[in-house]
PDB file of N, CA and C in Angstrom:
ATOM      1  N   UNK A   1     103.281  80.354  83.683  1.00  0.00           N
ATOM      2  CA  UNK A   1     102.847  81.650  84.152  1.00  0.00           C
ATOM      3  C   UNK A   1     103.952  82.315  84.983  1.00  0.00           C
ATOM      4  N   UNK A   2     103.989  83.677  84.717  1.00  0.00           N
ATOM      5  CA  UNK A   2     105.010  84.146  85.663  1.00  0.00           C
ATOM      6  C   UNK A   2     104.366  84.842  86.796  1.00  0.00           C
ATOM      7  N   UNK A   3     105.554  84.804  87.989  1.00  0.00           N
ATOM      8  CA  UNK A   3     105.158  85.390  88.941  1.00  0.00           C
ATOM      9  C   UNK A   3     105.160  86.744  88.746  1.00  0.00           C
ATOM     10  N   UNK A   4     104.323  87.662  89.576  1.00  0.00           N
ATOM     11  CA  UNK A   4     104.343  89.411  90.028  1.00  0.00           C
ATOM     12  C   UNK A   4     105.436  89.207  90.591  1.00  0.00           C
ATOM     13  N   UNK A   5     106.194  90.406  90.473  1.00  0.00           N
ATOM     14  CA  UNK A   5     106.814  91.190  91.602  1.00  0.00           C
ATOM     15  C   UNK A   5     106.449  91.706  92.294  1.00  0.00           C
ATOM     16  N   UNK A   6     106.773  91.624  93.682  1.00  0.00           N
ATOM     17  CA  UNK A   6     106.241  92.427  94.721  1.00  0.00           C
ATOM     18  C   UNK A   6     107.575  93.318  95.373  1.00  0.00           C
ATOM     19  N   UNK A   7     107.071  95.028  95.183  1.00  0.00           N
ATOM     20  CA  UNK A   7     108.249  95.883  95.848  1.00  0.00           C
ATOM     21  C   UNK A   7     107.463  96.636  96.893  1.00  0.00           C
ATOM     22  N   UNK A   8     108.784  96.226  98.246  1.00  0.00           N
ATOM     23  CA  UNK A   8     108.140  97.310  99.320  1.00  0.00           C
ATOM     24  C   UNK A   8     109.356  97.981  99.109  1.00  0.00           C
ATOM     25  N   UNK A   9     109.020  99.941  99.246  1.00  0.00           N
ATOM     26  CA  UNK A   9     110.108 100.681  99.013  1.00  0.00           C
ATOM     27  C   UNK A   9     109.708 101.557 100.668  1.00  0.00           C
ATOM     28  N   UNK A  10     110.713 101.337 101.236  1.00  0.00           N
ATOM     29  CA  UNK A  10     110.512 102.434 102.695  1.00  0.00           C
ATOM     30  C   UNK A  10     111.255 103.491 102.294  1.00  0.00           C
ATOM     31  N   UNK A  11     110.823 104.795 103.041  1.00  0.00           N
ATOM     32  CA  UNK A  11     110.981 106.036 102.674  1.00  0.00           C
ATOM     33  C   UNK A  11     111.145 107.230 104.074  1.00  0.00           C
ATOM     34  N   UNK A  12     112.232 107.447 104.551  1.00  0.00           N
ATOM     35  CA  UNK A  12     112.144 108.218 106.004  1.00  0.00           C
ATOM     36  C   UNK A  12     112.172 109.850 105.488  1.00  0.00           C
ATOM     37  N   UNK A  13     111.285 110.262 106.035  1.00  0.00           N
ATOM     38  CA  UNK A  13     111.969 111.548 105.807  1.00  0.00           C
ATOM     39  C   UNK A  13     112.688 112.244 106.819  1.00  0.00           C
ATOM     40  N   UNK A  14     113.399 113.436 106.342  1.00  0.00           N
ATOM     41  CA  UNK A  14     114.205 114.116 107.628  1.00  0.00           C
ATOM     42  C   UNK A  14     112.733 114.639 108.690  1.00  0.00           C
ATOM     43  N   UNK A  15     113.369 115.011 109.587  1.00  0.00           N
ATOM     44  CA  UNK A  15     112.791 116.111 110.655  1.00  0.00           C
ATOM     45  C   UNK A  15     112.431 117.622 109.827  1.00  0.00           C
ATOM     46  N   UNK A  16     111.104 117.730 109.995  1.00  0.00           N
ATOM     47  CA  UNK A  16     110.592 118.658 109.901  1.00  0.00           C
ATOM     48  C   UNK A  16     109.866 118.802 107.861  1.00  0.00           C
ATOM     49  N   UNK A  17     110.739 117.755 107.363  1.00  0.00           N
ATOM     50  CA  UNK A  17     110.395 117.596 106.248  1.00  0.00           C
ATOM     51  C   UNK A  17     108.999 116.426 105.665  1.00  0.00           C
ATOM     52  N   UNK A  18     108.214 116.156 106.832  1.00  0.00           N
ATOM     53  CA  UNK A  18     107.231 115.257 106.455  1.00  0.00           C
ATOM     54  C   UNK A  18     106.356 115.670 105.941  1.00  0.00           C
ATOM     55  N   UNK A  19     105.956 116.961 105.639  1.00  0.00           N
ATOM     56  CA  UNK A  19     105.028 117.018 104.270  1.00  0.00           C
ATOM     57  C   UNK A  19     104.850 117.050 102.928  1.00  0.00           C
ATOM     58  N   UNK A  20     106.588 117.588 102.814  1.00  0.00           N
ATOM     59  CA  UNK A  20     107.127 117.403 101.343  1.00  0.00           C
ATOM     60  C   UNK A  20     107.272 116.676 100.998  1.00  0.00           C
ATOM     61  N   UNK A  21     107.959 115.762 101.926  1.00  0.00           N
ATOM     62  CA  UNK A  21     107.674 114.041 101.308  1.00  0.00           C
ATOM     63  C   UNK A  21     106.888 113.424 101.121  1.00  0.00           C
ATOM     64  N   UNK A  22     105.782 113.353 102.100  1.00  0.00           N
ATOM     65  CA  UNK A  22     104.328 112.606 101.330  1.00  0.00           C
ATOM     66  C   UNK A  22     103.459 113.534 100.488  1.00  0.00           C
ATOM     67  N   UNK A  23     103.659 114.718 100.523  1.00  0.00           N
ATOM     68  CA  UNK A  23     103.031 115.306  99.155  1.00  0.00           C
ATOM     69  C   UNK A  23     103.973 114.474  98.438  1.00  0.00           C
ATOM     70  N   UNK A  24     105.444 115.051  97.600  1.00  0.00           N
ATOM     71  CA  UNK A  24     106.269 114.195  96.819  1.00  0.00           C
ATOM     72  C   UNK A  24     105.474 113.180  96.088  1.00  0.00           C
ATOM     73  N   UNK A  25     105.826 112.085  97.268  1.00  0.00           N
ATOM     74  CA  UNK A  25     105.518 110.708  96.904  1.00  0.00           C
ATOM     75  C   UNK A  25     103.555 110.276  96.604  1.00  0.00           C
ATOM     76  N   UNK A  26     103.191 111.196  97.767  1.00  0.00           N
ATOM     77  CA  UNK A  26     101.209 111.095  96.866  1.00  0.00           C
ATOM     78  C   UNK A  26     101.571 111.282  95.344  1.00  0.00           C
ATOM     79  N   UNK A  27     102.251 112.156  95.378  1.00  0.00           N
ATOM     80  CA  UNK A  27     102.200 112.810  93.463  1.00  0.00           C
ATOM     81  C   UNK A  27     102.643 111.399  92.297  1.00  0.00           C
ATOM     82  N   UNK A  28     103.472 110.901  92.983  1.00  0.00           N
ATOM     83  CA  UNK A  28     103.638 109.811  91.915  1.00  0.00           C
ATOM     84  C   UNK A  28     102.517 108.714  91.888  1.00  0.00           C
ATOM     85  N   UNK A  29     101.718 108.724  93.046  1.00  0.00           N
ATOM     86  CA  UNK A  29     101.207 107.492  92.436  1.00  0.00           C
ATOM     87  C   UNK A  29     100.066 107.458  91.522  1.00  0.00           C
ATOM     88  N   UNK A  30      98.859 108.575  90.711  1.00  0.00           N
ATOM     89  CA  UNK A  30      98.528 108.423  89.849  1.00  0.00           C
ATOM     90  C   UNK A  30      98.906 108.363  88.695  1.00  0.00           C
ATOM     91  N   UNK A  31     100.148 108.838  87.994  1.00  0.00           N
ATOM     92  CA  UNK A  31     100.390 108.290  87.099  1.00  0.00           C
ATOM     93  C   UNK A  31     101.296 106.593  87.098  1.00  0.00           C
ATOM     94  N   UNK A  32     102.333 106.419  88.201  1.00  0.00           N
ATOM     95  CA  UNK A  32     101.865 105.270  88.318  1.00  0.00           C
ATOM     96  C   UNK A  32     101.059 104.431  87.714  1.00  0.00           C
ATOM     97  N   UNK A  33      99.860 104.839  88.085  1.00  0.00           N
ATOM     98  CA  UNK A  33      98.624 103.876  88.294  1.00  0.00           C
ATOM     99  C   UNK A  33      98.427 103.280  86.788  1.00  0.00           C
ATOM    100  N   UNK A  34      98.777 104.277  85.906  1.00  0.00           N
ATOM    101  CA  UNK A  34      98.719 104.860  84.525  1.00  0.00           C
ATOM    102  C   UNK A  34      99.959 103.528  83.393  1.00  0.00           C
ATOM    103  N   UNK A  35     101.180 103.246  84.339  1.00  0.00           N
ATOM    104  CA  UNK A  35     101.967 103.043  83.383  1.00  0.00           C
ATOM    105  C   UNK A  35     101.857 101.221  83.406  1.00  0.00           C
ATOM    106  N   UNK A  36     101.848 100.805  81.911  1.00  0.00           N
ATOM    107  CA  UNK A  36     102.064  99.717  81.458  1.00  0.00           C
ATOM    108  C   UNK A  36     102.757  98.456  82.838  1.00  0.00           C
ATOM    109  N   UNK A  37     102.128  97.545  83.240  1.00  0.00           N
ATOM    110  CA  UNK A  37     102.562  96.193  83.564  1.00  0.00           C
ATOM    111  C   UNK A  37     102.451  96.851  85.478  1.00  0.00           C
ATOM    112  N   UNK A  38     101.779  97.702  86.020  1.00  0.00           N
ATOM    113  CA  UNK A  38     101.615  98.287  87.314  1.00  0.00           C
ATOM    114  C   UNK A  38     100.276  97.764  87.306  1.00  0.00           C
ATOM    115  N   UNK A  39     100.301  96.659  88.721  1.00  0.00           N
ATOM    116  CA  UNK A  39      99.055  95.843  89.075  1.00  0.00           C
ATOM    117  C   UNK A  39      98.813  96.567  90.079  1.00  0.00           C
ATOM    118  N   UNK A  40      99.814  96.984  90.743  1.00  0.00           N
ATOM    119  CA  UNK A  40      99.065  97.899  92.378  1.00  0.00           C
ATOM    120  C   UNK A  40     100.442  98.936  92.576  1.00  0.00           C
ATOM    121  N   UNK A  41      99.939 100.047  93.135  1.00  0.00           N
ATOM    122  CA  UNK A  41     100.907 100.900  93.719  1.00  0.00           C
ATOM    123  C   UNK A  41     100.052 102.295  94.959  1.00  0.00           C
ATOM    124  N   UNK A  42     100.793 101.486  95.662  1.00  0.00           N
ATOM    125  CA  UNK A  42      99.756 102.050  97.209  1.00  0.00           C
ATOM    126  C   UNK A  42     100.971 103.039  98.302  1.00  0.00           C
ATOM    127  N   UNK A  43     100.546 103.764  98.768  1.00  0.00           N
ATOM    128  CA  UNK A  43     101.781 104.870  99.242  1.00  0.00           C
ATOM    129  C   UNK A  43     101.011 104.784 101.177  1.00  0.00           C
ATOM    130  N   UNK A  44     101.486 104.228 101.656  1.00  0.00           N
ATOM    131  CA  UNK A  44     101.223 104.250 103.223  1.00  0.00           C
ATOM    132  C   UNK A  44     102.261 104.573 103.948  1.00  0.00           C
ATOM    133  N   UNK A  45     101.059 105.927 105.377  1.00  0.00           N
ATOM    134  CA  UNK A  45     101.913 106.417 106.360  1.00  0.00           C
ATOM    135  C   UNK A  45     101.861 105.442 107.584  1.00  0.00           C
ATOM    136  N   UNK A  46     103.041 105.673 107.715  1.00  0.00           N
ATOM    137  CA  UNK A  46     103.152 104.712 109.185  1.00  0.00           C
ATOM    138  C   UNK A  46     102.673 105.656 110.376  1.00  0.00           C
ATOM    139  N   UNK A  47     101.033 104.614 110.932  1.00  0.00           N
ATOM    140  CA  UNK A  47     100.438 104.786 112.384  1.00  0.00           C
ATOM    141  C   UNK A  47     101.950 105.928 113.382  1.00  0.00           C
ATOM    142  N   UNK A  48     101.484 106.855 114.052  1.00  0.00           N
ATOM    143  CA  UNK A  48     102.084 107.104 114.866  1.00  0.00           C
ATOM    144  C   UNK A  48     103.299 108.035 114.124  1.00  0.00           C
ATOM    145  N   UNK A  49     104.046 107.930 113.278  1.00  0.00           N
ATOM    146  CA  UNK A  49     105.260 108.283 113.083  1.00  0.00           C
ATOM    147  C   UNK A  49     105.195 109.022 111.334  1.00  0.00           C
ATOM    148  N   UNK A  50     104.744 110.337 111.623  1.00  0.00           N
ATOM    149  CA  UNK A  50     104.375 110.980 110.133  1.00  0.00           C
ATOM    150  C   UNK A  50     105.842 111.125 109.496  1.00  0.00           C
ATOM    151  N   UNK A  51     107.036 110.845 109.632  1.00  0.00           N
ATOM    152  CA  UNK A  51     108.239 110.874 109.115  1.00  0.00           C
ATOM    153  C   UNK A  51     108.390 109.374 108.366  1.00  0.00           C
ATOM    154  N   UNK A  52     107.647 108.628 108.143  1.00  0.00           N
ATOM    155  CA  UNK A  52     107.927 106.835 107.453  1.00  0.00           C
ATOM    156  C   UNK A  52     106.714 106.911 106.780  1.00  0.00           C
ATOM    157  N   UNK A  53     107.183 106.310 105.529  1.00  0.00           N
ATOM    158  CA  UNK A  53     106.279 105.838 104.826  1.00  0.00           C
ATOM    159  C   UNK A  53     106.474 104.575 103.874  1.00  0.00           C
ATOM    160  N   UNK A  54     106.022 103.448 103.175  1.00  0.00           N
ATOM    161  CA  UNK A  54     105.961 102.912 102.726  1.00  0.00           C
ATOM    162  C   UNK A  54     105.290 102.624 101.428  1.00  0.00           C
ATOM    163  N   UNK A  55     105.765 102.158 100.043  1.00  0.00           N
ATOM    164  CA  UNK A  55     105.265 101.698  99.218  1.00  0.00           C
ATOM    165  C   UNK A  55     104.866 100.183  99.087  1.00  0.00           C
ATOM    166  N   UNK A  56     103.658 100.087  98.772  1.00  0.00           N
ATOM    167  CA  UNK A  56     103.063  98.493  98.311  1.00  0.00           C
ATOM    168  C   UNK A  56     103.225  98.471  97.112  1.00  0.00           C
ATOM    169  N   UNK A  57     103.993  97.920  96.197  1.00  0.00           N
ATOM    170  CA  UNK A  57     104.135  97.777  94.347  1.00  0.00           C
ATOM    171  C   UNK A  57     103.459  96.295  94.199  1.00  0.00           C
ATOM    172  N   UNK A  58     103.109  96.042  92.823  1.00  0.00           N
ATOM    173  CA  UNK A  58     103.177  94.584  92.094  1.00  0.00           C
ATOM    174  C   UNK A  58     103.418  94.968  90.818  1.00  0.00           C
ATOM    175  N   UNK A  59     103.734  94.095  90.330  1.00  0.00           N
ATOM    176  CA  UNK A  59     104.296  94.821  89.021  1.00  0.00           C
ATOM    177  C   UNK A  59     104.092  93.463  88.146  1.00  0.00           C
ATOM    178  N   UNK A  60     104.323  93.536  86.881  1.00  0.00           N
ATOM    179  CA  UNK A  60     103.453  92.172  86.137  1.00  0.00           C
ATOM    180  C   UNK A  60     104.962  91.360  85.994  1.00  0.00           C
ATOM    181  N   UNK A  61     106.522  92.308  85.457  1.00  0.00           N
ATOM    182  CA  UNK A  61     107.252  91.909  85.280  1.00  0.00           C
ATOM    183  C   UNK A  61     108.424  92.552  86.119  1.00  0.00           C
ATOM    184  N   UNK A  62     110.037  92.301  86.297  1.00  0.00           N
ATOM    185  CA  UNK A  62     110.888  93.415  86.532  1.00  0.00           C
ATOM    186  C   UNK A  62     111.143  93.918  85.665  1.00  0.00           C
ATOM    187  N   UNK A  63     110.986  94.124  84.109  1.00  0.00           N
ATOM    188  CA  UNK A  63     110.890  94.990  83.178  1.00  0.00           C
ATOM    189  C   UNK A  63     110.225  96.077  83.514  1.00  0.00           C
ATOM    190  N   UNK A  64     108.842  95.965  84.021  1.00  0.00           N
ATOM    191  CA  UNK A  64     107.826  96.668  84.325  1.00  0.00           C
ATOM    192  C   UNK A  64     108.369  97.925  85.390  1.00  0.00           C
ATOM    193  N   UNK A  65     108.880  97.076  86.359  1.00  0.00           N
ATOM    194  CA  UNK A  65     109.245  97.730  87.302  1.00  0.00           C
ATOM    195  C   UNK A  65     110.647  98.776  87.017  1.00  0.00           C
ATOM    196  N   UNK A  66     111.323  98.031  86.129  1.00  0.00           N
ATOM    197  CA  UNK A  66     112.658  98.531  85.838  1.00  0.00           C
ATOM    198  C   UNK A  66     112.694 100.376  84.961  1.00  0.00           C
ATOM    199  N   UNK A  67     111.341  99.873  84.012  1.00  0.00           N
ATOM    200  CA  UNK A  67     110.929 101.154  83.039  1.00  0.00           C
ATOM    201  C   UNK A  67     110.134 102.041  84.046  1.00  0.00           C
ATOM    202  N   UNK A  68     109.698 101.500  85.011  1.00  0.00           N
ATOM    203  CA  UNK A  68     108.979 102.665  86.279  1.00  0.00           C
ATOM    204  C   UNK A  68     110.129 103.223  86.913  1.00  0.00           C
ATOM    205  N   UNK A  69     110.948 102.631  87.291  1.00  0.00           N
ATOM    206  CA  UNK A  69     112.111 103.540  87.869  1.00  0.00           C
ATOM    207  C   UNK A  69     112.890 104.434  87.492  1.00  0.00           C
ATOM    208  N   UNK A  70     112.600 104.302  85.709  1.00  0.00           N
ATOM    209  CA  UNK A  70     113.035 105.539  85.038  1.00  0.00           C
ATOM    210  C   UNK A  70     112.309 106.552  84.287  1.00  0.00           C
ATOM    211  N   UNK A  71     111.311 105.991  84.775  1.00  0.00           N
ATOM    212  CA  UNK A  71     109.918 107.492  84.000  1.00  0.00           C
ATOM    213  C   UNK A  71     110.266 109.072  84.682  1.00  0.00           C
ATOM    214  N   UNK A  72     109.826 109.513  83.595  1.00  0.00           N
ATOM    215  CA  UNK A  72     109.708 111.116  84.247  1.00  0.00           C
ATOM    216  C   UNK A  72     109.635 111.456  85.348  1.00  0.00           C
ATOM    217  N   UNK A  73     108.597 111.144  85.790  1.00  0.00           N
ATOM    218  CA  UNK A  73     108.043 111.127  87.003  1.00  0.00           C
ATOM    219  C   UNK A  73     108.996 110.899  88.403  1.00  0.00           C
ATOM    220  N   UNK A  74     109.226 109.355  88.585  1.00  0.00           N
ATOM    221  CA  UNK A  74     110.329 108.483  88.960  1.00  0.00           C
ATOM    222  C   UNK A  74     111.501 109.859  89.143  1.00  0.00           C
ATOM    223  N   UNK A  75     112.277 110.254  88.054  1.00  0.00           N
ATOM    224  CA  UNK A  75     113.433 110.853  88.155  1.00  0.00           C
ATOM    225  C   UNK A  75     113.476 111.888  88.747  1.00  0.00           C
ATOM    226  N   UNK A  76     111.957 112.849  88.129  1.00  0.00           N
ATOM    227  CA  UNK A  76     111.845 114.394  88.999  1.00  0.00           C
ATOM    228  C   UNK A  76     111.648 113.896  90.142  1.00  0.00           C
ATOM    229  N   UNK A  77     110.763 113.393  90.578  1.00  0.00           N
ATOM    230  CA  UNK A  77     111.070 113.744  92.239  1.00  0.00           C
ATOM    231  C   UNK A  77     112.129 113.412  93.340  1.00  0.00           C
ATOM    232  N   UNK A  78     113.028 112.925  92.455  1.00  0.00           N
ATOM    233  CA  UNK A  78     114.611 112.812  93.288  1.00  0.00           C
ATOM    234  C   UNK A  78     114.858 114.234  93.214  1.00  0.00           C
ATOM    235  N   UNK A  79     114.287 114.999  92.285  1.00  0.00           N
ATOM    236  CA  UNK A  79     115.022 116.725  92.377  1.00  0.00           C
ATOM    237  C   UNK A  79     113.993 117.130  93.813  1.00  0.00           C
ATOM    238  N   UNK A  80     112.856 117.003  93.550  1.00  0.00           N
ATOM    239  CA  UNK A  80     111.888 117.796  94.965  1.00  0.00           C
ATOM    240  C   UNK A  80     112.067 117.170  95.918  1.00  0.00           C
ATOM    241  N   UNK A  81     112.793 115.909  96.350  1.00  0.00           N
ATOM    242  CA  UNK A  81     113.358 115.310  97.544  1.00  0.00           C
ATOM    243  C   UNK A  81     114.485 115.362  97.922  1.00  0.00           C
ATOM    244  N   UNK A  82     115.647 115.806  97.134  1.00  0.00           N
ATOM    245  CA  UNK A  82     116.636 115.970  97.412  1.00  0.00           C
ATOM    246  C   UNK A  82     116.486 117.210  99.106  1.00  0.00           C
ATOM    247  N   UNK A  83     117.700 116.596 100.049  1.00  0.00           N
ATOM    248  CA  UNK A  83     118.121 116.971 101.300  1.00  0.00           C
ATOM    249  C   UNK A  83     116.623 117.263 102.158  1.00  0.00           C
ATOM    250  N   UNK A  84     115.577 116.324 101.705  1.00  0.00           N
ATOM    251  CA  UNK A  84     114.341 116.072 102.596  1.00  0.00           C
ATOM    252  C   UNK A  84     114.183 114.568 102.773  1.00  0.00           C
ATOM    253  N   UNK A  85     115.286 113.907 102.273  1.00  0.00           N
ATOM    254  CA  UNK A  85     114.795 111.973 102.575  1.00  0.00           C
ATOM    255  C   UNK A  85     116.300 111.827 103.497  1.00  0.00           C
ATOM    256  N   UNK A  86     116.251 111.057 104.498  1.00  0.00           N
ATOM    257  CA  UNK A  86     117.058 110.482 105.667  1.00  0.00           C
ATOM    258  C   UNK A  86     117.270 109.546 104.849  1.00  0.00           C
ATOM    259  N   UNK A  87     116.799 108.559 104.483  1.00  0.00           N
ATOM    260  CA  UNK A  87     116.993 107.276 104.144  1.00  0.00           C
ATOM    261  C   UNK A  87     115.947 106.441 103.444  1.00  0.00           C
ATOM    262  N   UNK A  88     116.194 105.539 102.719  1.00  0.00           N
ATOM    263  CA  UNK A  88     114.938 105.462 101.572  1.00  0.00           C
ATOM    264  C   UNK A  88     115.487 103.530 101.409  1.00  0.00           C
ATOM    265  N   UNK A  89     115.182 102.544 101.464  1.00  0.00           N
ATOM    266  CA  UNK A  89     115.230 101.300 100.529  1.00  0.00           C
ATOM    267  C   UNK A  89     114.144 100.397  99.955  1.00  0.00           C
ATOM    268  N   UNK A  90     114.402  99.834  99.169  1.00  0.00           N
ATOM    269  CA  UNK A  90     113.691  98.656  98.687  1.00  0.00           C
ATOM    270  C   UNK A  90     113.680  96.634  98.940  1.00  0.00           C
ATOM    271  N   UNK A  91     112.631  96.409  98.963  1.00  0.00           N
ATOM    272  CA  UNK A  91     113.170  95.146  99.313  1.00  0.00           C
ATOM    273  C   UNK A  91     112.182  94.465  97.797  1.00  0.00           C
ATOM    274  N   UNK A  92     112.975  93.642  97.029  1.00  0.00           N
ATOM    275  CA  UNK A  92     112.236  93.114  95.685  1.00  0.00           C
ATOM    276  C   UNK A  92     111.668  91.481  96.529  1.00  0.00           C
ATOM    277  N   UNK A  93     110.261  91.423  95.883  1.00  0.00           N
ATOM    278  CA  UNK A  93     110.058  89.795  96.693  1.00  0.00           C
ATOM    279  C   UNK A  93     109.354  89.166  95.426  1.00  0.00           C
ATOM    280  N   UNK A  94     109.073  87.568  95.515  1.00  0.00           N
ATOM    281  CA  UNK A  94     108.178  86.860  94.265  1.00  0.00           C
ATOM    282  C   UNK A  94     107.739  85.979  95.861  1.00  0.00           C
ATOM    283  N   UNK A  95     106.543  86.106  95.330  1.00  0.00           N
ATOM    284  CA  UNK A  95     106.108  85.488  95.916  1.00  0.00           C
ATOM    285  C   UNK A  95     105.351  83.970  95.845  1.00  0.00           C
ATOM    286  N   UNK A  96     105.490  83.017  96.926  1.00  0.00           N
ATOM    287  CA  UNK A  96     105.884  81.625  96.498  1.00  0.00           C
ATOM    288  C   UNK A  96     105.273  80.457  97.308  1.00  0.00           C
ATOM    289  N   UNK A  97     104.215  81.183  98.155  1.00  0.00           N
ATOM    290  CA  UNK A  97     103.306  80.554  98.109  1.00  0.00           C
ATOM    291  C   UNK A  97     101.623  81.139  98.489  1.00  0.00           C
TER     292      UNK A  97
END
């Protein structure tokens, strides 16, 4: 059996830009929800600090994950985020026990 992937993707936005960004990022996650080998995809604001947000992923494979990073979807909203994200990463995990 293989393991899920598990991706947390953090997401800052600039100053003054925190609604475009979590609109943005709300927008992706129903179709998300939609695409082949996506077990969970959850979009959380961080308590206190409306400029951070976080993604919860699982994904069945990194194939899975790999073809999500290049969907439609995925690509446009690097255009509606462009010079509204500070800083953005991912951390990939399997989890192991």
């Amino acid at each position: 059996m293989t393991e899920t992937l598990t991706l947390i993707a953090r997401i800052r936005a600039r100053k003054g830009s925190e609604d475009v960004v979590r609109d943005a990022l709300a927008a992706l996650v129903p179709p998300t929800l939609e695409e082949d080998g996506c077990i969970e995809y959850r979009l959380h604001a961080v308590n206190g600090d409306p400029g951070l947000f976080y993604f919860v992923e699982q994904w069945q494979t990194a194939e899975d994950l790999d073809r999500h990073l290049s969907s439609p979807h995925i690509r446009n909203v690097g255009t509606v985020l462009e010079g509204h994200v500070e800083d953005s990463c991912d951390t990939r995990m399997t989890r192991i026990a």
